[in-house]
PDB file of N, CA and C in Angstrom:
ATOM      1  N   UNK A   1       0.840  -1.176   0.000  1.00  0.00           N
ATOM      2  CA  UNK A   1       0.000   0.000   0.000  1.00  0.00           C
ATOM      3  C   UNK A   1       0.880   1.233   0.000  1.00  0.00           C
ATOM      4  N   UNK A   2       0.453   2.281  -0.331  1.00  0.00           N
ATOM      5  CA  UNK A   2       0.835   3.515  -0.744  1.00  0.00           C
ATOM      6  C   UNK A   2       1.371   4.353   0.581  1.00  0.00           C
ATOM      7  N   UNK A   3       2.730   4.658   1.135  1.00  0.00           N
ATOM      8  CA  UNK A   3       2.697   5.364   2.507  1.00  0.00           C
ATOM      9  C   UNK A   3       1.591   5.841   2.670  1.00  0.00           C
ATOM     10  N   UNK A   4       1.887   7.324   1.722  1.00  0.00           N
ATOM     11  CA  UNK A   4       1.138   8.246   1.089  1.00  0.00           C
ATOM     12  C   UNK A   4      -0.717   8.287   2.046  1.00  0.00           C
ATOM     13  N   UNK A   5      -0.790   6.881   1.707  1.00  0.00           N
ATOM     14  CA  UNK A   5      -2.568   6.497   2.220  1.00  0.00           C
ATOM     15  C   UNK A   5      -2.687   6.603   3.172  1.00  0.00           C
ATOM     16  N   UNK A   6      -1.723   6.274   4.279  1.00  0.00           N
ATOM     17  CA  UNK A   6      -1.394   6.796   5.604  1.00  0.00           C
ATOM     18  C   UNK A   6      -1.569   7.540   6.468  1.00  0.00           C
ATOM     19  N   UNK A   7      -1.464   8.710   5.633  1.00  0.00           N
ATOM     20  CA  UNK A   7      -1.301  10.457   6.062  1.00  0.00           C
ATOM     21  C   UNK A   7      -0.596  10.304   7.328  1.00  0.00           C
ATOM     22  N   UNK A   8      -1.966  10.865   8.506  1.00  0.00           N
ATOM     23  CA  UNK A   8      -1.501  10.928   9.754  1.00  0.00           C
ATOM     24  C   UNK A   8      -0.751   9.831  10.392  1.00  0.00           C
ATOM     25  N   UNK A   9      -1.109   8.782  10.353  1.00  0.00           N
ATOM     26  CA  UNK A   9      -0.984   7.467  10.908  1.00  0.00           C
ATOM     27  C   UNK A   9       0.406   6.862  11.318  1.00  0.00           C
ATOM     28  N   UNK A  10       1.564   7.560  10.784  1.00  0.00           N
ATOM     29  CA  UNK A  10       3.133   7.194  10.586  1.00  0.00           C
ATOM     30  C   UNK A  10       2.913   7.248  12.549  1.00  0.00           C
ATOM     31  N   UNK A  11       2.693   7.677  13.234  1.00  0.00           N
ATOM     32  CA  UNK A  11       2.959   7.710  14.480  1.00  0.00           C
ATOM     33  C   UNK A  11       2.045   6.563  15.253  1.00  0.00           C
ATOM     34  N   UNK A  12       1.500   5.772  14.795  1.00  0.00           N
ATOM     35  CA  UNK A  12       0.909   4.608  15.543  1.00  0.00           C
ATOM     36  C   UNK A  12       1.895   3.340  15.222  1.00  0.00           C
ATOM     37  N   UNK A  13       1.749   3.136  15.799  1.00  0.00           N
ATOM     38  CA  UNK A  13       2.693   1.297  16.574  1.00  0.00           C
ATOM     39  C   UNK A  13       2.524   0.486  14.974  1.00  0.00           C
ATOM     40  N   UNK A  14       3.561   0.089  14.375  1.00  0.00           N
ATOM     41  CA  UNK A  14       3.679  -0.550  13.288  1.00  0.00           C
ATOM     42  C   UNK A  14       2.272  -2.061  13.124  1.00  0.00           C
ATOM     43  N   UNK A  15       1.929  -2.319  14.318  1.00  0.00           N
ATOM     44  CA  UNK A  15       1.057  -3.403  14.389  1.00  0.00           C
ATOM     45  C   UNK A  15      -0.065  -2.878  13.704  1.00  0.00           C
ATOM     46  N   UNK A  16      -0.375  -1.121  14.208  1.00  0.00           N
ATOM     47  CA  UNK A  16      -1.911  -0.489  13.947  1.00  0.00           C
ATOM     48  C   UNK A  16      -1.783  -0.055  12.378  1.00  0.00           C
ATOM     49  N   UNK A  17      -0.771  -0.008  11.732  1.00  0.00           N
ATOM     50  CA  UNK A  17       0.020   0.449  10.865  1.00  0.00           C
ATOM     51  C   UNK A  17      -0.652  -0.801   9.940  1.00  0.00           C
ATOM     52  N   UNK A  18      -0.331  -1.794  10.178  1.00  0.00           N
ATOM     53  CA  UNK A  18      -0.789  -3.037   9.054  1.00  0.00           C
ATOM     54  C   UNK A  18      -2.120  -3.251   9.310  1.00  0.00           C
ATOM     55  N   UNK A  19      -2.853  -2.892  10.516  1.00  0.00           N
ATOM     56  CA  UNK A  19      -3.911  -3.497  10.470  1.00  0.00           C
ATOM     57  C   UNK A  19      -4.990  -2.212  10.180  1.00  0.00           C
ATOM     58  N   UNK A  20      -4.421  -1.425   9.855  1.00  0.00           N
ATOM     59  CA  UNK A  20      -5.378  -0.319   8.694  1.00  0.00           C
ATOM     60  C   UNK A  20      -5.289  -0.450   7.828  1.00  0.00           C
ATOM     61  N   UNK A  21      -3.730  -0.716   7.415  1.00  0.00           N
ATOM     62  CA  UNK A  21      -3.733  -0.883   5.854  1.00  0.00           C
ATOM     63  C   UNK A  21      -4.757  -2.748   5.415  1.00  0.00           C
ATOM     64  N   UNK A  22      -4.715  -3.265   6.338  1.00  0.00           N
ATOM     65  CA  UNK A  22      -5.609  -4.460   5.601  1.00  0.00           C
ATOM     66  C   UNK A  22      -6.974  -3.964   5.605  1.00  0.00           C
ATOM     67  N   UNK A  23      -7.221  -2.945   6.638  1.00  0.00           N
ATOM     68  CA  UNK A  23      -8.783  -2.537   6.440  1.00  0.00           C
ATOM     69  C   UNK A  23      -9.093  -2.020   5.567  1.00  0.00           C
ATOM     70  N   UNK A  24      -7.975  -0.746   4.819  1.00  0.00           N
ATOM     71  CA  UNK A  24      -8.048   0.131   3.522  1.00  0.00           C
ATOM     72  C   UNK A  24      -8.127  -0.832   2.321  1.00  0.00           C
ATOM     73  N   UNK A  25      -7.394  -2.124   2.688  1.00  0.00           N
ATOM     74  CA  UNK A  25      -7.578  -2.862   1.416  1.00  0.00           C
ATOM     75  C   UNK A  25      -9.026  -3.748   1.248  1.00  0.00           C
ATOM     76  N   UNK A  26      -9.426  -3.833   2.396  1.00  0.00           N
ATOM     77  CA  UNK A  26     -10.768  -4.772   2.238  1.00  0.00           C
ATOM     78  C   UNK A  26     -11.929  -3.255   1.667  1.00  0.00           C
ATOM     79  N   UNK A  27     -11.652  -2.166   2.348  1.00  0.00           N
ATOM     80  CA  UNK A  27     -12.842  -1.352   1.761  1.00  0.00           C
ATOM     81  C   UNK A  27     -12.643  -1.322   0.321  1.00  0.00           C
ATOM     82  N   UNK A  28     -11.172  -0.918  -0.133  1.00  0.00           N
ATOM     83  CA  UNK A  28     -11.012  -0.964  -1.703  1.00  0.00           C
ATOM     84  C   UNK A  28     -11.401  -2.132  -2.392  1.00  0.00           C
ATOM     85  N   UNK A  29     -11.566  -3.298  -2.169  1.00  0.00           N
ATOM     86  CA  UNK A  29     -11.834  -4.428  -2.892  1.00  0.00           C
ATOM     87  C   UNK A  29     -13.792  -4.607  -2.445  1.00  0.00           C
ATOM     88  N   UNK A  30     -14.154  -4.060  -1.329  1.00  0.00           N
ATOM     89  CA  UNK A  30     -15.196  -3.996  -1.010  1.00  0.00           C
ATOM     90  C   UNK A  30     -16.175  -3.034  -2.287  1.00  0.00           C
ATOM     91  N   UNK A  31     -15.664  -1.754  -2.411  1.00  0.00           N
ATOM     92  CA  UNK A  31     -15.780  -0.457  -3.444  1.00  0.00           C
ATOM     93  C   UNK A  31     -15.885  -1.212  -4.734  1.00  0.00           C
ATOM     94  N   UNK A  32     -14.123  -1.774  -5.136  1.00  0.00           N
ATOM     95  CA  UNK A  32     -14.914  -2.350  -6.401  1.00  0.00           C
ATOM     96  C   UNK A  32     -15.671  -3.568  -6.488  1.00  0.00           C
ATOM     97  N   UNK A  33     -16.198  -4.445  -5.894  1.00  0.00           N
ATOM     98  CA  UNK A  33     -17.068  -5.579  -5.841  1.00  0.00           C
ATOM     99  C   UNK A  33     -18.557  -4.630  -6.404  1.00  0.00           C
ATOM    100  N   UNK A  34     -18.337  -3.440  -5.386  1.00  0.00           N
ATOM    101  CA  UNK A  34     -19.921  -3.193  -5.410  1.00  0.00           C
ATOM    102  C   UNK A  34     -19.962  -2.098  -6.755  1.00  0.00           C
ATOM    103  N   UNK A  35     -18.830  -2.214  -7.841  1.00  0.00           N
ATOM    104  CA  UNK A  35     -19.566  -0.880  -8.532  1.00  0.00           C
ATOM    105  C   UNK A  35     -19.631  -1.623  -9.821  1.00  0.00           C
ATOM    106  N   UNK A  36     -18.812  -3.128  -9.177  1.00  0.00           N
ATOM    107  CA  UNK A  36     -18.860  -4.263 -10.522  1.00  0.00           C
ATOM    108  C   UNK A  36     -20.507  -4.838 -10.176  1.00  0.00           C
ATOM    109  N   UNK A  37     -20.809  -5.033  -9.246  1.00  0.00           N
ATOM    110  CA  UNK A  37     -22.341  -5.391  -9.250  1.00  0.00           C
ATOM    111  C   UNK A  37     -23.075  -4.196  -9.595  1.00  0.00           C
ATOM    112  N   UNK A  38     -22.981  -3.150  -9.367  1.00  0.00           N
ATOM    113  CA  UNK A  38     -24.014  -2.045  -9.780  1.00  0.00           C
ATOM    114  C   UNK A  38     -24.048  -2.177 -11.460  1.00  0.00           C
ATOM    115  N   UNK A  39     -22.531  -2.041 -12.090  1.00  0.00           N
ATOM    116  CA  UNK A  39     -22.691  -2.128 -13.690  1.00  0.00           C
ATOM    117  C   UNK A  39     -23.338  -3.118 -13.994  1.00  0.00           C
ATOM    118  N   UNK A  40     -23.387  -4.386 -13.327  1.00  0.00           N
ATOM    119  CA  UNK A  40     -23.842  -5.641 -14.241  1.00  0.00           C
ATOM    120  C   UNK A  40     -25.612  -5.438 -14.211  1.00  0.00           C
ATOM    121  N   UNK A  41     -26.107  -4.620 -12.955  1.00  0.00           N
ATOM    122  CA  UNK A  41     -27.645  -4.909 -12.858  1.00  0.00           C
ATOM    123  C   UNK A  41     -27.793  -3.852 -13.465  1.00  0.00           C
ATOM    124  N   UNK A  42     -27.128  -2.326 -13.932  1.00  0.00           N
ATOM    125  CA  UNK A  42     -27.791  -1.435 -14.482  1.00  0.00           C
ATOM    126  C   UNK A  42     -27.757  -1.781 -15.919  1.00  0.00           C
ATOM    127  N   UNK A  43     -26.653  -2.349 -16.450  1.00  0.00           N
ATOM    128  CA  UNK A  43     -26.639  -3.155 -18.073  1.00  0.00           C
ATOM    129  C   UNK A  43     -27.118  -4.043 -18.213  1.00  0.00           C
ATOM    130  N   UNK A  44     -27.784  -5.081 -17.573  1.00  0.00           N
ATOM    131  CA  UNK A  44     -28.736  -6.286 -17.643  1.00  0.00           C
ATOM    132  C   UNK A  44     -29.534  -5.668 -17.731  1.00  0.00           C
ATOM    133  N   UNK A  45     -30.197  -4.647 -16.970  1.00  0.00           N
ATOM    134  CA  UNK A  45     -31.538  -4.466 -16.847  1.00  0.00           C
ATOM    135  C   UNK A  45     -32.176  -3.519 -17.789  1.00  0.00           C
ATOM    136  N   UNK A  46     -31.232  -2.743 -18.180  1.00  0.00           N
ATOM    137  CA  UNK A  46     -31.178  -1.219 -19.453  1.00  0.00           C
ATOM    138  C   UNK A  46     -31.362  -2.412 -21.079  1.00  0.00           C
ATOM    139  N   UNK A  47     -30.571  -3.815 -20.795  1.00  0.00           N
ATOM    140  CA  UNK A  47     -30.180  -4.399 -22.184  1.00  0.00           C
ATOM    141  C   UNK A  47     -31.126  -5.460 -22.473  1.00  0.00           C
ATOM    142  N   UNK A  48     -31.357  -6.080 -21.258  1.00  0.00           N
ATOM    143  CA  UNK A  48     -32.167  -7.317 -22.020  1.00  0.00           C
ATOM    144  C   UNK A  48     -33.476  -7.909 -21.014  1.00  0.00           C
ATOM    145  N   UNK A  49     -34.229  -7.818 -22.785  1.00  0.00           N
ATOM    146  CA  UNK A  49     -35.536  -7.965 -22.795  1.00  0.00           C
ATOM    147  C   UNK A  49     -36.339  -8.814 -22.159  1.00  0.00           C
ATOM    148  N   UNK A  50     -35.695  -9.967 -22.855  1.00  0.00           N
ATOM    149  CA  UNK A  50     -36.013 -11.583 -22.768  1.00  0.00           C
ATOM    150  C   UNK A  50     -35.053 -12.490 -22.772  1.00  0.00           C
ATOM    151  N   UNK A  51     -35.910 -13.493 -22.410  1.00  0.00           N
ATOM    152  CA  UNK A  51     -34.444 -15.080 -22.220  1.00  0.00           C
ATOM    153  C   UNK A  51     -35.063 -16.015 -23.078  1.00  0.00           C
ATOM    154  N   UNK A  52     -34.710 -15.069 -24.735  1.00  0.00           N
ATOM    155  CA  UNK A  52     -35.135 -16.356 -25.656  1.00  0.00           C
ATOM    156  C   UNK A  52     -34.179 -16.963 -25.804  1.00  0.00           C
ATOM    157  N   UNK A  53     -33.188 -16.949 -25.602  1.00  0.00           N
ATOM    158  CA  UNK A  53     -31.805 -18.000 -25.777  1.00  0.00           C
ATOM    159  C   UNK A  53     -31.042 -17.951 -23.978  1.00  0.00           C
ATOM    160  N   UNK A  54     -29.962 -18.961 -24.315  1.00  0.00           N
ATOM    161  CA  UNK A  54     -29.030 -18.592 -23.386  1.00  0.00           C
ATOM    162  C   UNK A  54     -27.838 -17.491 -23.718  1.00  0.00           C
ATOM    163  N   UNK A  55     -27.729 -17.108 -24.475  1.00  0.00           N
ATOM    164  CA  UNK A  55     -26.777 -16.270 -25.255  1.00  0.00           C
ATOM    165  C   UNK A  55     -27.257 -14.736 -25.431  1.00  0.00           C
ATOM    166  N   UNK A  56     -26.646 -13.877 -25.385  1.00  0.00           N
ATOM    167  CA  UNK A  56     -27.186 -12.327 -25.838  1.00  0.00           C
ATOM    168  C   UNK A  56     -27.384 -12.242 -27.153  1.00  0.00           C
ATOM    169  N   UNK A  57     -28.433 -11.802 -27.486  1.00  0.00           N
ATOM    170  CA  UNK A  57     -27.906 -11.694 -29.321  1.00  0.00           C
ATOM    171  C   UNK A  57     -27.368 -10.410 -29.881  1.00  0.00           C
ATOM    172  N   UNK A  58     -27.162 -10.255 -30.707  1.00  0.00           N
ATOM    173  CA  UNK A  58     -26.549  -8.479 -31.383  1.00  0.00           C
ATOM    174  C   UNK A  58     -26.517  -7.785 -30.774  1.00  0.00           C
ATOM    175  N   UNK A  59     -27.803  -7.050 -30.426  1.00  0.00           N
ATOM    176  CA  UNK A  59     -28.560  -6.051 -29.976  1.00  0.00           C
ATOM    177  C   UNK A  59     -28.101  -5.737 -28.577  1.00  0.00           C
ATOM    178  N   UNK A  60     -28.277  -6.995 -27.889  1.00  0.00           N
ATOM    179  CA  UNK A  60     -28.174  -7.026 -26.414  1.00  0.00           C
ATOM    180  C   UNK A  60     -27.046  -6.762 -26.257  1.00  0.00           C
ATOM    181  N   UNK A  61     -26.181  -7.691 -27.019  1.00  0.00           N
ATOM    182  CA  UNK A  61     -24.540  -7.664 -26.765  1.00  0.00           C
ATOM    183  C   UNK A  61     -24.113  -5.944 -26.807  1.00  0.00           C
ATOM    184  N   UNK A  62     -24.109  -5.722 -28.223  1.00  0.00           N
ATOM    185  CA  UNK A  62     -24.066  -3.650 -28.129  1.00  0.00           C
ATOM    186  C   UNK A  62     -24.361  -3.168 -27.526  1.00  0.00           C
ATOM    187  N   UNK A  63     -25.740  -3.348 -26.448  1.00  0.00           N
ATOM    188  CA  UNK A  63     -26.157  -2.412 -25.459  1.00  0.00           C
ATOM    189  C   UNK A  63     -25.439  -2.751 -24.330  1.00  0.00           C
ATOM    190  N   UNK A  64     -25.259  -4.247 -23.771  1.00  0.00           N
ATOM    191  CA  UNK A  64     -24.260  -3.929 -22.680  1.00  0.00           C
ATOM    192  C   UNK A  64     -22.570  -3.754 -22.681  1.00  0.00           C
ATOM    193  N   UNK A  65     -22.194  -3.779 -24.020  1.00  0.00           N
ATOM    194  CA  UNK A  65     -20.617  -3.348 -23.932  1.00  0.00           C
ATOM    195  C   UNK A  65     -20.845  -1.619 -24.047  1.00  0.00           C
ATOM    196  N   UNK A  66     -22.045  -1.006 -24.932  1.00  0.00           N
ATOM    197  CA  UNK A  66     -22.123   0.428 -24.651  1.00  0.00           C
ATOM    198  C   UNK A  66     -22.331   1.084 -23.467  1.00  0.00           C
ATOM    199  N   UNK A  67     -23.015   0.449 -22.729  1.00  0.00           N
ATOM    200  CA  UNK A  67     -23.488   0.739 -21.320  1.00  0.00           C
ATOM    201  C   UNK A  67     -22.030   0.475 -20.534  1.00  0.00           C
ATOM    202  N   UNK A  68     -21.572  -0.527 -20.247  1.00  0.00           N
ATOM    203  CA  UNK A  68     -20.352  -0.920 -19.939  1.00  0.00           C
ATOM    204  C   UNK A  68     -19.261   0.055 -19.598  1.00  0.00           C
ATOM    205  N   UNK A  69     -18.820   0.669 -21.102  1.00  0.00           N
ATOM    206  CA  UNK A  69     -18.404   1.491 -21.458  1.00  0.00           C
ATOM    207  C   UNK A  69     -18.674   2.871 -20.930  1.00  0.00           C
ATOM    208  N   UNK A  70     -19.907   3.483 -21.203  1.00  0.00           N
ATOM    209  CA  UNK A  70     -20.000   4.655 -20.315  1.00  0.00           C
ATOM    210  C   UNK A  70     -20.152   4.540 -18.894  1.00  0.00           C
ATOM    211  N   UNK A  71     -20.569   3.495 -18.304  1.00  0.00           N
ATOM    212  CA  UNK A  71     -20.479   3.487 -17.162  1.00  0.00           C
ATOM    213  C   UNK A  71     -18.592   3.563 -16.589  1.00  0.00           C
ATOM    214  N   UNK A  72     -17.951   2.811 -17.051  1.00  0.00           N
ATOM    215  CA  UNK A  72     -16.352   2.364 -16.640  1.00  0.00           C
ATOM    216  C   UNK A  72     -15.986   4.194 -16.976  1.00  0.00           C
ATOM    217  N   UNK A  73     -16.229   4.807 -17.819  1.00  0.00           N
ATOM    218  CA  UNK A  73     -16.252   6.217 -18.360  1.00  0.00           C
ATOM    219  C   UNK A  73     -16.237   7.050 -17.092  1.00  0.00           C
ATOM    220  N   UNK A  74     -17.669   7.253 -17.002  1.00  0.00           N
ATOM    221  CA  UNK A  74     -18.071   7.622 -15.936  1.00  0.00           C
ATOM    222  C   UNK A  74     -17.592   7.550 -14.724  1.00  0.00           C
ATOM    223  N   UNK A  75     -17.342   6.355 -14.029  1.00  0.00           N
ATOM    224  CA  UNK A  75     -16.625   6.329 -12.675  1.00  0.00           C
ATOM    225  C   UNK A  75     -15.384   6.537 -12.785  1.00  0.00           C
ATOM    226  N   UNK A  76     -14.652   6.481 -14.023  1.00  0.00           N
ATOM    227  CA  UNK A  76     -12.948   7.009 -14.135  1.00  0.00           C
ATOM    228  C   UNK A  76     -13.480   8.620 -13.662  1.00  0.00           C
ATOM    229  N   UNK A  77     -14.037   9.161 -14.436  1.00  0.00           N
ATOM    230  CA  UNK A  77     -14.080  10.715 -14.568  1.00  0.00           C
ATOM    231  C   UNK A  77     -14.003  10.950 -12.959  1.00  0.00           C
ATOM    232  N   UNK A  78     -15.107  10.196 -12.079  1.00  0.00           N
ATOM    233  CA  UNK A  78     -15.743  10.613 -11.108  1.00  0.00           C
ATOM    234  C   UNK A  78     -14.661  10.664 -10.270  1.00  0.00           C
ATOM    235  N   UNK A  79     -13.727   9.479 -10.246  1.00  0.00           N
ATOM    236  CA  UNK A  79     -12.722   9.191  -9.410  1.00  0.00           C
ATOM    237  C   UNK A  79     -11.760  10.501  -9.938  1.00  0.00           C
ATOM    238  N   UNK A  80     -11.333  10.632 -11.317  1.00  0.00           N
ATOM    239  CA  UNK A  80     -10.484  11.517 -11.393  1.00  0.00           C
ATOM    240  C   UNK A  80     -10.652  13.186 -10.696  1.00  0.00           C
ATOM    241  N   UNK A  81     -11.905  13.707 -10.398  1.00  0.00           N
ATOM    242  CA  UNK A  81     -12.566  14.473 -10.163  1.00  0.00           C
ATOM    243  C   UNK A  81     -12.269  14.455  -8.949  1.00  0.00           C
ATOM    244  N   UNK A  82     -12.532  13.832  -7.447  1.00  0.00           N
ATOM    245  CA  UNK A  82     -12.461  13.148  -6.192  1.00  0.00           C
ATOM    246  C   UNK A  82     -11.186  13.262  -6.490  1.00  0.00           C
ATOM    247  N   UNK A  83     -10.611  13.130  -7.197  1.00  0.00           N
ATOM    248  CA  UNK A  83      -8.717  12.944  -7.204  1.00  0.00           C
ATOM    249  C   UNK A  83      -8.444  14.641  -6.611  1.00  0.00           C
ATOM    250  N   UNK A  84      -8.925  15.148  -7.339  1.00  0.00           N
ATOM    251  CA  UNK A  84      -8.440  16.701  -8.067  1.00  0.00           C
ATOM    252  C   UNK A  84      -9.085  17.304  -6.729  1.00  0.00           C
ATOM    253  N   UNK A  85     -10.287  17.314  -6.207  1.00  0.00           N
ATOM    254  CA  UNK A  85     -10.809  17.610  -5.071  1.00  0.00           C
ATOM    255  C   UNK A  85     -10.179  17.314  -3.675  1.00  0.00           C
ATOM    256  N   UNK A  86      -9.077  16.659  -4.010  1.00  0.00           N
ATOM    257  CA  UNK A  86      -8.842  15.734  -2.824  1.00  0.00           C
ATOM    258  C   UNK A  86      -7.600  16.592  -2.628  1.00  0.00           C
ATOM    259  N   UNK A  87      -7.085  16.646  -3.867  1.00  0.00           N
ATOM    260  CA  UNK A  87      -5.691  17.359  -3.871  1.00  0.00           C
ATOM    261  C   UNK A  87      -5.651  18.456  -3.794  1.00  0.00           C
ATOM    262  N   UNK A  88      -6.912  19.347  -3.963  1.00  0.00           N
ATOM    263  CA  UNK A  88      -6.865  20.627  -4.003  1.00  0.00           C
ATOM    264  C   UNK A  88      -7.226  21.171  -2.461  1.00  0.00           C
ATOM    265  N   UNK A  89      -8.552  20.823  -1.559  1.00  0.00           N
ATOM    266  CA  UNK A  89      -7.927  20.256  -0.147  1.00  0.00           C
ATOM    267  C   UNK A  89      -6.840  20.208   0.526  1.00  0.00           C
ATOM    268  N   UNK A  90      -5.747  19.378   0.154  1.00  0.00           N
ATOM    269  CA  UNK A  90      -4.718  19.155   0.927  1.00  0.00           C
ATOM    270  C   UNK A  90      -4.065  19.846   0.594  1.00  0.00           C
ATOM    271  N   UNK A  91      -3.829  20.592  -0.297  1.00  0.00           N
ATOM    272  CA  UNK A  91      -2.719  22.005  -0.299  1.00  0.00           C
ATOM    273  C   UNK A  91      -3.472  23.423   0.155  1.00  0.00           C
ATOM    274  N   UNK A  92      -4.447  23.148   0.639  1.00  0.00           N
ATOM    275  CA  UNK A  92      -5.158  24.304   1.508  1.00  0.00           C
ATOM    276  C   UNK A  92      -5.068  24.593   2.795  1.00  0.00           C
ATOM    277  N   UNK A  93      -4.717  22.806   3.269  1.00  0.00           N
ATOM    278  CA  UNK A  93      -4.421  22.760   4.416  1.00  0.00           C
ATOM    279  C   UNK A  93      -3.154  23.307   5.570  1.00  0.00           C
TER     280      UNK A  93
END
């Protein structure tokens, strides 16, 4: 993990030191679990109609790699944004 992620924290007991950083890592893997389930039910549900096959056909397939797509779009921006906010913050401080 990133010192950096740390911030304040360099002054707690190396034990409390790892056992944040495993917490920072379970929320981060927690974060993306849940924004990989949000894309799949908002593109399933935006894309397809029916379950005449087991397979997507054309149609379906285009709508959820388009959806896909702006969504993965979208949360880059959002994060990059939260980046820029974050940083602009800490040099205020």
């Amino acid at each position: 993990m990133d010192k950096s992620m740390l911030g304040d924290l360099e002054n707690l007991p190396e034990e409390d030191k790892i056992r944040m950083s495993a917490m920072i890592d379970q929320l981060q893997i927690r974060d993306s679990l849940r924004m990989y389930n949000s894309l799949v039910e908002r593109c399933f549900n935006d894309c397809v109609d029916s379950f005449r096959r087991k397979t997507l056909d054309k149609q379906e397939e285009t709508c959820v790699r388009r959806c896909a797509e702006k969504f993965l779009k979208h949360s880059m921006r959002v994060g990059m944004r939260f980046a820029e906010l974050n940083q602009g913050a800490a040099t205020q401080d």
